[in-house]
PDB file of N, CA and C in Angstrom:
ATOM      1  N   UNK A   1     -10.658  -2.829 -25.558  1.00  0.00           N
ATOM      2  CA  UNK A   1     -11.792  -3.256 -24.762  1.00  0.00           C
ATOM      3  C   UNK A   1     -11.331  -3.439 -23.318  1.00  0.00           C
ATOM      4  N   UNK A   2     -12.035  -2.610 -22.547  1.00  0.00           N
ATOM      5  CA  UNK A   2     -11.554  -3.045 -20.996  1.00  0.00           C
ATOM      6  C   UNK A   2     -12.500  -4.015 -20.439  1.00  0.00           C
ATOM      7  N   UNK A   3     -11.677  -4.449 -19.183  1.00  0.00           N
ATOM      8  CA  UNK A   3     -12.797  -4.982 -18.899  1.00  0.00           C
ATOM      9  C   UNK A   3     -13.320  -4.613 -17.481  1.00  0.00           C
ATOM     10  N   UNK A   4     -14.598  -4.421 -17.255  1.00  0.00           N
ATOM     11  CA  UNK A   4     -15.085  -4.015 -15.432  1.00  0.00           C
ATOM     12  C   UNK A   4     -14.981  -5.066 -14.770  1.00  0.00           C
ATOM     13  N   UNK A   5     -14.497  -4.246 -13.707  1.00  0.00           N
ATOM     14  CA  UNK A   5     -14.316  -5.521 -12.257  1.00  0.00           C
ATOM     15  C   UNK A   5     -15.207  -4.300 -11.115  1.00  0.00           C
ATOM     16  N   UNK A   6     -16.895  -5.283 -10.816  1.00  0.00           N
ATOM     17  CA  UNK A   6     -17.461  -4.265  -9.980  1.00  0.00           C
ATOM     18  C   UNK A   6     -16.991  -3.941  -8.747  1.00  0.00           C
ATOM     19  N   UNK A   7     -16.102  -4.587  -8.317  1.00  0.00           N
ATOM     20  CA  UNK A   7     -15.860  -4.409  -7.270  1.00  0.00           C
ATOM     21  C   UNK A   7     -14.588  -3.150  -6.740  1.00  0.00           C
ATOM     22  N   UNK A   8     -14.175  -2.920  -7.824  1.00  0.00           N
ATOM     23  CA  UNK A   8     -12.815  -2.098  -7.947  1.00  0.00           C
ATOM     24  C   UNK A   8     -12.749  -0.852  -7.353  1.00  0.00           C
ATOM     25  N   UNK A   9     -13.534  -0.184  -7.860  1.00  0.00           N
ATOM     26  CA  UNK A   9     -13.432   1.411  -7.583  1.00  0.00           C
ATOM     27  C   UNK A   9     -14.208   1.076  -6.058  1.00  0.00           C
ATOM     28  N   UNK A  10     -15.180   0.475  -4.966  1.00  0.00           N
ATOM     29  CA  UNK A  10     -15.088  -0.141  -3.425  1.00  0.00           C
ATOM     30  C   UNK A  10     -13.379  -0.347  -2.945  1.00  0.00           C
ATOM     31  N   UNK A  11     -12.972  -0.868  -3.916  1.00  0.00           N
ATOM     32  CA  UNK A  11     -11.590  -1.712  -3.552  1.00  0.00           C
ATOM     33  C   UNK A  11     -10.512  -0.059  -3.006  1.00  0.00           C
ATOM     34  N   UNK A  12     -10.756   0.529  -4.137  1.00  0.00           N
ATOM     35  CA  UNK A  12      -9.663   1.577  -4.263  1.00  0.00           C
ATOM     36  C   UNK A  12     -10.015   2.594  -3.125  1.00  0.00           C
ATOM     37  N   UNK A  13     -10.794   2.859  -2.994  1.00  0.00           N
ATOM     38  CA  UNK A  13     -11.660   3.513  -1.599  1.00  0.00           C
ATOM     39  C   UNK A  13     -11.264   2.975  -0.761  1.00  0.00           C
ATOM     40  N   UNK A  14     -10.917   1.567  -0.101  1.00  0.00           N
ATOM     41  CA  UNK A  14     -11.187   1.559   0.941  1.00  0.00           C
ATOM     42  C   UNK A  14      -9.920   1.199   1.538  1.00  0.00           C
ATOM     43  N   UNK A  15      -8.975   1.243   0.222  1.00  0.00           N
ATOM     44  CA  UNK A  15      -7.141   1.780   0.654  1.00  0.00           C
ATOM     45  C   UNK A  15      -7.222   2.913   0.795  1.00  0.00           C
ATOM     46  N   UNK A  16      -6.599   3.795   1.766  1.00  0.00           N
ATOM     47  CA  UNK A  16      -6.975   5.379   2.396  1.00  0.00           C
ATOM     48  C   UNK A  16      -5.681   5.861   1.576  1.00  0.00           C
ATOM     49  N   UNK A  17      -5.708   6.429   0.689  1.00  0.00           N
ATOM     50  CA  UNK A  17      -4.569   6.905   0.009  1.00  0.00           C
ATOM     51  C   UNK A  17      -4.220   8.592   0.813  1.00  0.00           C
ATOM     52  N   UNK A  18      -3.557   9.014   1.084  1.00  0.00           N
ATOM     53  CA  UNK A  18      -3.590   9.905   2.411  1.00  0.00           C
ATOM     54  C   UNK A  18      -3.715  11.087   0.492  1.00  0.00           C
ATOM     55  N   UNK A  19      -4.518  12.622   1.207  1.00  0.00           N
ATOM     56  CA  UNK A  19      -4.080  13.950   0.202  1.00  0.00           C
ATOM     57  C   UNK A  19      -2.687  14.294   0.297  1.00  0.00           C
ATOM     58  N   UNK A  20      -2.807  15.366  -0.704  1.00  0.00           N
ATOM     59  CA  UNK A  20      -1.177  15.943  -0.610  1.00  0.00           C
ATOM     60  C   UNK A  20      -0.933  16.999   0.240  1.00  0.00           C
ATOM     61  N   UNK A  21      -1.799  17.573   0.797  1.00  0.00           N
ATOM     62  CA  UNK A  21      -1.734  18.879   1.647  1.00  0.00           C
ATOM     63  C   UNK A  21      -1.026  18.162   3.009  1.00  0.00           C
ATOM     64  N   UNK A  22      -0.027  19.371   3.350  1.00  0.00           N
ATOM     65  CA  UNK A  22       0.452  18.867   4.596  1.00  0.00           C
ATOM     66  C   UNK A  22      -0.262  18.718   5.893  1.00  0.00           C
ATOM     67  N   UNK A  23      -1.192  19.119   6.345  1.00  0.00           N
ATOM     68  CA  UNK A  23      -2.212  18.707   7.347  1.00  0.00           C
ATOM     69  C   UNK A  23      -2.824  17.143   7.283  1.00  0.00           C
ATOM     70  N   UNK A  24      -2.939  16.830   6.179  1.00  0.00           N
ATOM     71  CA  UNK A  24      -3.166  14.996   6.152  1.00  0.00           C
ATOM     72  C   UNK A  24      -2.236  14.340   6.007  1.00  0.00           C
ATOM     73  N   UNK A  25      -0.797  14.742   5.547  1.00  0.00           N
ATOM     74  CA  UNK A  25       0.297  13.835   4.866  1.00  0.00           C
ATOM     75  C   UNK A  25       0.870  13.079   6.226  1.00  0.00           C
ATOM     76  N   UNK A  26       0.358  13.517   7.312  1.00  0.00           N
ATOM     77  CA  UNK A  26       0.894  12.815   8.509  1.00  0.00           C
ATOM     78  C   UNK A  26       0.301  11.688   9.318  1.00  0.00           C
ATOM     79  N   UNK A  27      -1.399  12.608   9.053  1.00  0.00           N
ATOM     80  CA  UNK A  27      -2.344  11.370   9.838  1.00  0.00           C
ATOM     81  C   UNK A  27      -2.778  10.220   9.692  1.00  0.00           C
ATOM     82  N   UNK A  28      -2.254   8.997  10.134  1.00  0.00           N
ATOM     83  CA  UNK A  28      -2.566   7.564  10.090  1.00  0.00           C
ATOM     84  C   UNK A  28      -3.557   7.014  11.293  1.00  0.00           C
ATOM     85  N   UNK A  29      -4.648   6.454  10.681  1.00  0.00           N
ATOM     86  CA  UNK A  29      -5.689   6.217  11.596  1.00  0.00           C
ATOM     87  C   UNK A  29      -5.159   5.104  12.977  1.00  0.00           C
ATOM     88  N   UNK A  30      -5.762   5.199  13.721  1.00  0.00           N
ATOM     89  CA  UNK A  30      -5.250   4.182  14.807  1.00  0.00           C
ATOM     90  C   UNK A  30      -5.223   2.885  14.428  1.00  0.00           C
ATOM     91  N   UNK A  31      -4.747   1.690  14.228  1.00  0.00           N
ATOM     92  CA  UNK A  31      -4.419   0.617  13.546  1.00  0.00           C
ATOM     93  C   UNK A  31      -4.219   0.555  12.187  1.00  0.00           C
ATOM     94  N   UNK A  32      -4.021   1.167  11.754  1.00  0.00           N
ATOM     95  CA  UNK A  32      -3.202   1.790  10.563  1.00  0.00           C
ATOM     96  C   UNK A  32      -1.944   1.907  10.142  1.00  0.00           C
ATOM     97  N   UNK A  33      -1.335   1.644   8.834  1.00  0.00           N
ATOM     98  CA  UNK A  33       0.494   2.123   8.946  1.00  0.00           C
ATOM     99  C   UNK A  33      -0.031   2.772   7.834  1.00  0.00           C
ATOM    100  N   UNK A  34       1.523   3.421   7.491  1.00  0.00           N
ATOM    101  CA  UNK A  34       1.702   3.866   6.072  1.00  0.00           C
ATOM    102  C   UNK A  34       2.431   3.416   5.645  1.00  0.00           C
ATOM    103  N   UNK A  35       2.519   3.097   3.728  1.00  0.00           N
ATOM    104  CA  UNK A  35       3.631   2.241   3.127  1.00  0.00           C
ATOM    105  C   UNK A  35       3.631   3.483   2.208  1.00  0.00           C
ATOM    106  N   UNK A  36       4.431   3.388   1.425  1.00  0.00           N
ATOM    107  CA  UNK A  36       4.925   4.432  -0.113  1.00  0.00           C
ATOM    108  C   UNK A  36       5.098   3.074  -1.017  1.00  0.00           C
ATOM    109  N   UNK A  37       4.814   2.946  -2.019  1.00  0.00           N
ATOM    110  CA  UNK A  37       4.357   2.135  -2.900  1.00  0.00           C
ATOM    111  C   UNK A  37       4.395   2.800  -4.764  1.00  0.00           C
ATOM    112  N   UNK A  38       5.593   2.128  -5.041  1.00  0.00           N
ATOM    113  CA  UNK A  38       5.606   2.656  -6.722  1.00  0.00           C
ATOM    114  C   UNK A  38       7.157   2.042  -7.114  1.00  0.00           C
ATOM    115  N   UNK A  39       7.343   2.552  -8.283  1.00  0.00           N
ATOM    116  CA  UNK A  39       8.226   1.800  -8.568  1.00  0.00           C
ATOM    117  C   UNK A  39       9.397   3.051  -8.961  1.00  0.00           C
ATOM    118  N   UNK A  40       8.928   4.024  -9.635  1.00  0.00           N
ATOM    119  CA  UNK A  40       9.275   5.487  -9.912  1.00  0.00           C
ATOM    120  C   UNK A  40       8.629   6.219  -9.218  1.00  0.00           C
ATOM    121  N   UNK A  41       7.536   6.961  -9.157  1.00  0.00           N
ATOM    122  CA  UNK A  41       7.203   7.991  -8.816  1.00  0.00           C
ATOM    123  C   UNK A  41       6.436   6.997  -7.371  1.00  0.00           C
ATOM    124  N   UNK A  42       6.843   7.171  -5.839  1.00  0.00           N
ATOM    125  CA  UNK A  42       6.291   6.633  -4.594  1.00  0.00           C
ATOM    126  C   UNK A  42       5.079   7.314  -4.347  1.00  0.00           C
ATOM    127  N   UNK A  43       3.883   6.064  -3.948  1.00  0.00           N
ATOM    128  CA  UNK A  43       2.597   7.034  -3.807  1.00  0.00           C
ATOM    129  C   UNK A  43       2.103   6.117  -2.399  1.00  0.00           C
ATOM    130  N   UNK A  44       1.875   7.113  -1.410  1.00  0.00           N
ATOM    131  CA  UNK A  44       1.718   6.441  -0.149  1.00  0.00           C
ATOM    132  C   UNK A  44       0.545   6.239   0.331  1.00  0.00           C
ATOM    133  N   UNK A  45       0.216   5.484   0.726  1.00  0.00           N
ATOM    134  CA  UNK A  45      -1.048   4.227   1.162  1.00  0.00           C
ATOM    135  C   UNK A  45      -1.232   4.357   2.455  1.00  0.00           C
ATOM    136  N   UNK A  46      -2.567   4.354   3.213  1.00  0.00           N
ATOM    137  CA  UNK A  46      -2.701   4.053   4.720  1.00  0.00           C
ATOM    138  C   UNK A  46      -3.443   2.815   4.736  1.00  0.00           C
ATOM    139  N   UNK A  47      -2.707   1.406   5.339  1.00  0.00           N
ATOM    140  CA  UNK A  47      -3.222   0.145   4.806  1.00  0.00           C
ATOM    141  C   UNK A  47      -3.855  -0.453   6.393  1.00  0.00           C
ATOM    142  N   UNK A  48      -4.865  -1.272   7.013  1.00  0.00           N
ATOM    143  CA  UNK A  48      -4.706  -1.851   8.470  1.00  0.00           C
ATOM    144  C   UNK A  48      -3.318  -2.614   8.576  1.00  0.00           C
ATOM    145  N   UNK A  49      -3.445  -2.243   9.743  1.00  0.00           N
ATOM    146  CA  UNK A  49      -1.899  -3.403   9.912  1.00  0.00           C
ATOM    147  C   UNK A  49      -2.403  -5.084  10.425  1.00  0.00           C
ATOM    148  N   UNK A  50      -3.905  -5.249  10.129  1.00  0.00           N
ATOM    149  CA  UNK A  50      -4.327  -6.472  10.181  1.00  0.00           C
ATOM    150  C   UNK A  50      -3.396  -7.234   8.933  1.00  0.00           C
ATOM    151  N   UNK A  51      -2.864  -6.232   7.592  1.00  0.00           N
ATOM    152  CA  UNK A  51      -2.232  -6.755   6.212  1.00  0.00           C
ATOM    153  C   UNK A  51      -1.195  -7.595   6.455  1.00  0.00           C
ATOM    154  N   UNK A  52      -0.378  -7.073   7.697  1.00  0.00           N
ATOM    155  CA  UNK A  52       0.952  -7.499   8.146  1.00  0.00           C
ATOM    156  C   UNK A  52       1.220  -8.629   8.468  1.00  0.00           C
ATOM    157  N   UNK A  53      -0.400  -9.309   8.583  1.00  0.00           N
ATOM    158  CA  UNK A  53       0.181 -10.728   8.841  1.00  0.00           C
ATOM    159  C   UNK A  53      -0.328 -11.828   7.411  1.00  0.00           C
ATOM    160  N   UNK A  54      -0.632 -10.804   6.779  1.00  0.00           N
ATOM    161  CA  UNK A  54      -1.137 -11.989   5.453  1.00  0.00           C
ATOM    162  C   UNK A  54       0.278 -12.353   4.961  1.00  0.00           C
ATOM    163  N   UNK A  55      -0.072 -14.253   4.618  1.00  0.00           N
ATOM    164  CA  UNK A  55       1.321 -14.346   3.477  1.00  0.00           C
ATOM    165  C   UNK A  55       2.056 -13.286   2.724  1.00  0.00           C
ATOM    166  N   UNK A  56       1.102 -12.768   1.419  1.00  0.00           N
ATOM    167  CA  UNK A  56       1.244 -12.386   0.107  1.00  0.00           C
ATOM    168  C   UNK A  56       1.282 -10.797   0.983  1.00  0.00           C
ATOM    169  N   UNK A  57       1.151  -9.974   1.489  1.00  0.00           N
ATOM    170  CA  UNK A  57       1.749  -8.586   1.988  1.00  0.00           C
ATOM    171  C   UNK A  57       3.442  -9.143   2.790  1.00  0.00           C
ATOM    172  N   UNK A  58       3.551 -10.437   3.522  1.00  0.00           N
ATOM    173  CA  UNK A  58       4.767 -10.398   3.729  1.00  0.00           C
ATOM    174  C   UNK A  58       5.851 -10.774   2.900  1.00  0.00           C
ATOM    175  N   UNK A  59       5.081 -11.086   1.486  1.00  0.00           N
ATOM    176  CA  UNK A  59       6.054 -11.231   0.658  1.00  0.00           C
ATOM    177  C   UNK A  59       6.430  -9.971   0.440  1.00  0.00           C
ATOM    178  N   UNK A  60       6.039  -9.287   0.506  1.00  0.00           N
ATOM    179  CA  UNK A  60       5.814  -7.727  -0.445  1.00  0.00           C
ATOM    180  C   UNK A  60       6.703  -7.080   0.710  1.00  0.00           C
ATOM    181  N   UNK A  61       6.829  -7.565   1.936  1.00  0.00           N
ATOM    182  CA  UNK A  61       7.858  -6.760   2.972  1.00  0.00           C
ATOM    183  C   UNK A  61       8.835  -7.277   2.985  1.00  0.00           C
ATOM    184  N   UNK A  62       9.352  -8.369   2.471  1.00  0.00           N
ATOM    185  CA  UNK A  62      10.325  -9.506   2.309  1.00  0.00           C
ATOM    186  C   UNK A  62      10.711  -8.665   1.073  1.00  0.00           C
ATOM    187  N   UNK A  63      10.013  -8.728  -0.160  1.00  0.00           N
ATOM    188  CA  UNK A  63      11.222  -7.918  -1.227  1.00  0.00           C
ATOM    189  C   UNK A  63      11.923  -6.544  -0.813  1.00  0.00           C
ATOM    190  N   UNK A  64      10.972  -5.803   0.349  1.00  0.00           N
ATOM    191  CA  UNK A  64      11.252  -4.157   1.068  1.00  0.00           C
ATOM    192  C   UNK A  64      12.993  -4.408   1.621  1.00  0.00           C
ATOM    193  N   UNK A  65      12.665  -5.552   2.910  1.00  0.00           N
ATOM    194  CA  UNK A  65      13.965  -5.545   3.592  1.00  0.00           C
ATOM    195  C   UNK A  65      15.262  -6.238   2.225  1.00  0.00           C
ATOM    196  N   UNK A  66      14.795  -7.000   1.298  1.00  0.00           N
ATOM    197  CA  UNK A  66      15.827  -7.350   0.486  1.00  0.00           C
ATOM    198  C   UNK A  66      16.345  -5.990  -0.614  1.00  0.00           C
ATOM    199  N   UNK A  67      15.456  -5.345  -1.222  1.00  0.00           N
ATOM    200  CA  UNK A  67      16.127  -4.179  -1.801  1.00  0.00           C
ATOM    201  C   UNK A  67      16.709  -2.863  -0.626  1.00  0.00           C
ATOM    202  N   UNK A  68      15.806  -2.624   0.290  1.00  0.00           N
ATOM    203  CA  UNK A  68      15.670  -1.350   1.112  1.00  0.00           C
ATOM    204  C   UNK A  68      17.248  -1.813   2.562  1.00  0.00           C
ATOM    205  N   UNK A  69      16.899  -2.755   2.709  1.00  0.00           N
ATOM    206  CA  UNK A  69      16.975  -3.452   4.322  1.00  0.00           C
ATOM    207  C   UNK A  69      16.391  -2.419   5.079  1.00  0.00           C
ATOM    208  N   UNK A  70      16.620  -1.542   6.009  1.00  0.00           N
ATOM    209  CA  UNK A  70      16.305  -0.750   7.216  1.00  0.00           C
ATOM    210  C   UNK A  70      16.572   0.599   6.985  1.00  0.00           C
ATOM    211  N   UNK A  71      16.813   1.180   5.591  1.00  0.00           N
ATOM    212  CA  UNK A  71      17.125   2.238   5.199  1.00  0.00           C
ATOM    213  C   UNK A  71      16.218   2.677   3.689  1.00  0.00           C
ATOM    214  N   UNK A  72      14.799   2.915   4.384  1.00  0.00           N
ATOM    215  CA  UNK A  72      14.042   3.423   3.150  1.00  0.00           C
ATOM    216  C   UNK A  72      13.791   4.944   2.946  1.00  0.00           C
ATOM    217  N   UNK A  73      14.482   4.944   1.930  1.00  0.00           N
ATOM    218  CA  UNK A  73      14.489   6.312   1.242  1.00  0.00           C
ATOM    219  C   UNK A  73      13.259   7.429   1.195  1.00  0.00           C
ATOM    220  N   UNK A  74      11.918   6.738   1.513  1.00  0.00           N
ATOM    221  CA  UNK A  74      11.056   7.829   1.630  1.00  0.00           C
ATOM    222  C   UNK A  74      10.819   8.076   3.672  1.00  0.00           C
ATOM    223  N   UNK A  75      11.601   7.783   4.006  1.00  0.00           N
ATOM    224  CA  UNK A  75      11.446   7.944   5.482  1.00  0.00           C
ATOM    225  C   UNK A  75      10.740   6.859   6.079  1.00  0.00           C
ATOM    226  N   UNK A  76       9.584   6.156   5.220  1.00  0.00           N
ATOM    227  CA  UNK A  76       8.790   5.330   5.679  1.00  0.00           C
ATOM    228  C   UNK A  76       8.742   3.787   5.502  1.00  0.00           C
ATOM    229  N   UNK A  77       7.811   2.795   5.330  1.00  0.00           N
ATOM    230  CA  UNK A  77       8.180   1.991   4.661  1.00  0.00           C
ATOM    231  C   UNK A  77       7.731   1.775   3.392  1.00  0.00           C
ATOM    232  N   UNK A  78       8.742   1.502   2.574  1.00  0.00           N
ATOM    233  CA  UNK A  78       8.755   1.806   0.780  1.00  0.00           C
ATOM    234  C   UNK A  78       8.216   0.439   0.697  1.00  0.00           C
ATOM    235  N   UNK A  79       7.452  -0.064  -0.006  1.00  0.00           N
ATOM    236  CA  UNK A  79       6.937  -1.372  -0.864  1.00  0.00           C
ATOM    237  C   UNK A  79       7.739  -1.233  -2.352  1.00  0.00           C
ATOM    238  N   UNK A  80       8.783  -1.994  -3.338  1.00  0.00           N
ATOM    239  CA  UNK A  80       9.090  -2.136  -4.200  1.00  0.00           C
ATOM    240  C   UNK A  80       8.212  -2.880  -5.403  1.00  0.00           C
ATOM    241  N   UNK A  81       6.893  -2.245  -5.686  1.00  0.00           N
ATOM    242  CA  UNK A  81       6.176  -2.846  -6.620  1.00  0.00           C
ATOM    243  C   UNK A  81       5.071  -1.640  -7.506  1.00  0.00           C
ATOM    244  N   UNK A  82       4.465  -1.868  -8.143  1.00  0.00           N
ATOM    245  CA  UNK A  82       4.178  -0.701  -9.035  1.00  0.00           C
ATOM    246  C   UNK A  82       2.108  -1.032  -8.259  1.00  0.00           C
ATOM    247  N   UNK A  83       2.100   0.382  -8.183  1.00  0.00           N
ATOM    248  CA  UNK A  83       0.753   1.028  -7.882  1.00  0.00           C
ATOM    249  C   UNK A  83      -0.424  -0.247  -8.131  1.00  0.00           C
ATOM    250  N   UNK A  84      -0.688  -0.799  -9.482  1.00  0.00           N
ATOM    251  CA  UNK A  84      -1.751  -1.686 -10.052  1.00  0.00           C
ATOM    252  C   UNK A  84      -1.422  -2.996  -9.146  1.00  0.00           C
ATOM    253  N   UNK A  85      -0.266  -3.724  -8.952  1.00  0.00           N
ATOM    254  CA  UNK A  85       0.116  -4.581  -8.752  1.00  0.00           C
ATOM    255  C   UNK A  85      -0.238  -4.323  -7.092  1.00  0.00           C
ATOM    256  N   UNK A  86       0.101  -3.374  -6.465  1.00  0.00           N
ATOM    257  CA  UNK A  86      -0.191  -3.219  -5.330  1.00  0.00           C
ATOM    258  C   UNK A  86      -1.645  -3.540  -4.673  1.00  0.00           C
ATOM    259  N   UNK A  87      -2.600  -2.426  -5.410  1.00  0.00           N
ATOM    260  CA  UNK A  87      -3.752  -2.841  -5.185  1.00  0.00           C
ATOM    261  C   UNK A  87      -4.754  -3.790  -5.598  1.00  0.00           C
ATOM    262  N   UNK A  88      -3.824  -4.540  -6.019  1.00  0.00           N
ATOM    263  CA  UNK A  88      -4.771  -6.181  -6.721  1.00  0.00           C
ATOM    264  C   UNK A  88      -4.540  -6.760  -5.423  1.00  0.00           C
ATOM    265  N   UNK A  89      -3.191  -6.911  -4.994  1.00  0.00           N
ATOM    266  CA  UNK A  89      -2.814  -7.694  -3.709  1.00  0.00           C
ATOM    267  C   UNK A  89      -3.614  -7.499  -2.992  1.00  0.00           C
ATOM    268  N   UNK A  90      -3.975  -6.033  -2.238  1.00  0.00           N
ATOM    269  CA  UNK A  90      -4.333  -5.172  -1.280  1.00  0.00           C
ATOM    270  C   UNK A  90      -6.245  -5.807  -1.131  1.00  0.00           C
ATOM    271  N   UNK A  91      -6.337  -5.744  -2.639  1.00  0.00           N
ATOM    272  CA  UNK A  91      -7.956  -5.729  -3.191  1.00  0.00           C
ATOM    273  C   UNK A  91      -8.275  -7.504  -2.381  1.00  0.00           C
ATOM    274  N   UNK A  92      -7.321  -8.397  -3.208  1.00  0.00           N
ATOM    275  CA  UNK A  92      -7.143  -9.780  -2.561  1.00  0.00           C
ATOM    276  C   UNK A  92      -7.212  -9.524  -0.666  1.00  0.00           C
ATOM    277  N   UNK A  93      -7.021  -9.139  -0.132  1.00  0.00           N
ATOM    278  CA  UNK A  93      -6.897  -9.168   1.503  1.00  0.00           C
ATOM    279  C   UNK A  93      -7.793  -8.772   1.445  1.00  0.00           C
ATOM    280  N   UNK A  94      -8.455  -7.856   1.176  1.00  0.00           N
ATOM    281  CA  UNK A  94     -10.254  -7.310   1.989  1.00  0.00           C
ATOM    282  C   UNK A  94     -10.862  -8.403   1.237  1.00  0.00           C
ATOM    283  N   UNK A  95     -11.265  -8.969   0.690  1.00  0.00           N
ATOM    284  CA  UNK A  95     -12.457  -9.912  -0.134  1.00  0.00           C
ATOM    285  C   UNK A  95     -11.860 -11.109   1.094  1.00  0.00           C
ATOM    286  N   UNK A  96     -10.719 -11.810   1.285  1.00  0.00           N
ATOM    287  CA  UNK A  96     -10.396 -12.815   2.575  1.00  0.00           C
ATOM    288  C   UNK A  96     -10.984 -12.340   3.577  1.00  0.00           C
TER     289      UNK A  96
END
């Protein structure tokens, strides 16, 4: 039995998950970053950088510099947490 959360599939939309074609894999909107986000397989996110100052996203950059420090492996900045977990957080900041 699952259960619906109406708000979810709004939620997941309105994290800009960039396509895979190389003509979008670059473009980040103006106040915008990009993170890579997964735990195995990295799946990259275009988030506001209004996120950057919430507590609970700087925790999430606080575990980055403690596993990563200044050397993240996808070129960008890597988030160390798995996809679901990500966008619950993410989902939490737009409803604030």
């Amino acid at each position: 039995m699952a259960i619906r959360l109406p708000g979810i599939p709004h939620i997941k939309r309105s994290l800009r998950r960039s396509l895979s074609n190389k003509e979008n894999s670059t473009v980040v909107p103006k106040g915008h970053i990009a993170v890579y986000v997964g735990e195995n397989e990295k799946r990259r996110f275009v988030v506001p950088i209004s996120y950057l100052t919430h507590p609970s996203f700087q925790d999430l950059l606080n575990q980055a510099e403690e596993e990563f420090g200044f050397n993240h492996p996808m070129g960008g900045l890597t988030i160390p947490c798995n996809e679901d977990s990500f966008i619950e957080l993410t989902s939490q900041l737009i409803v604030s």
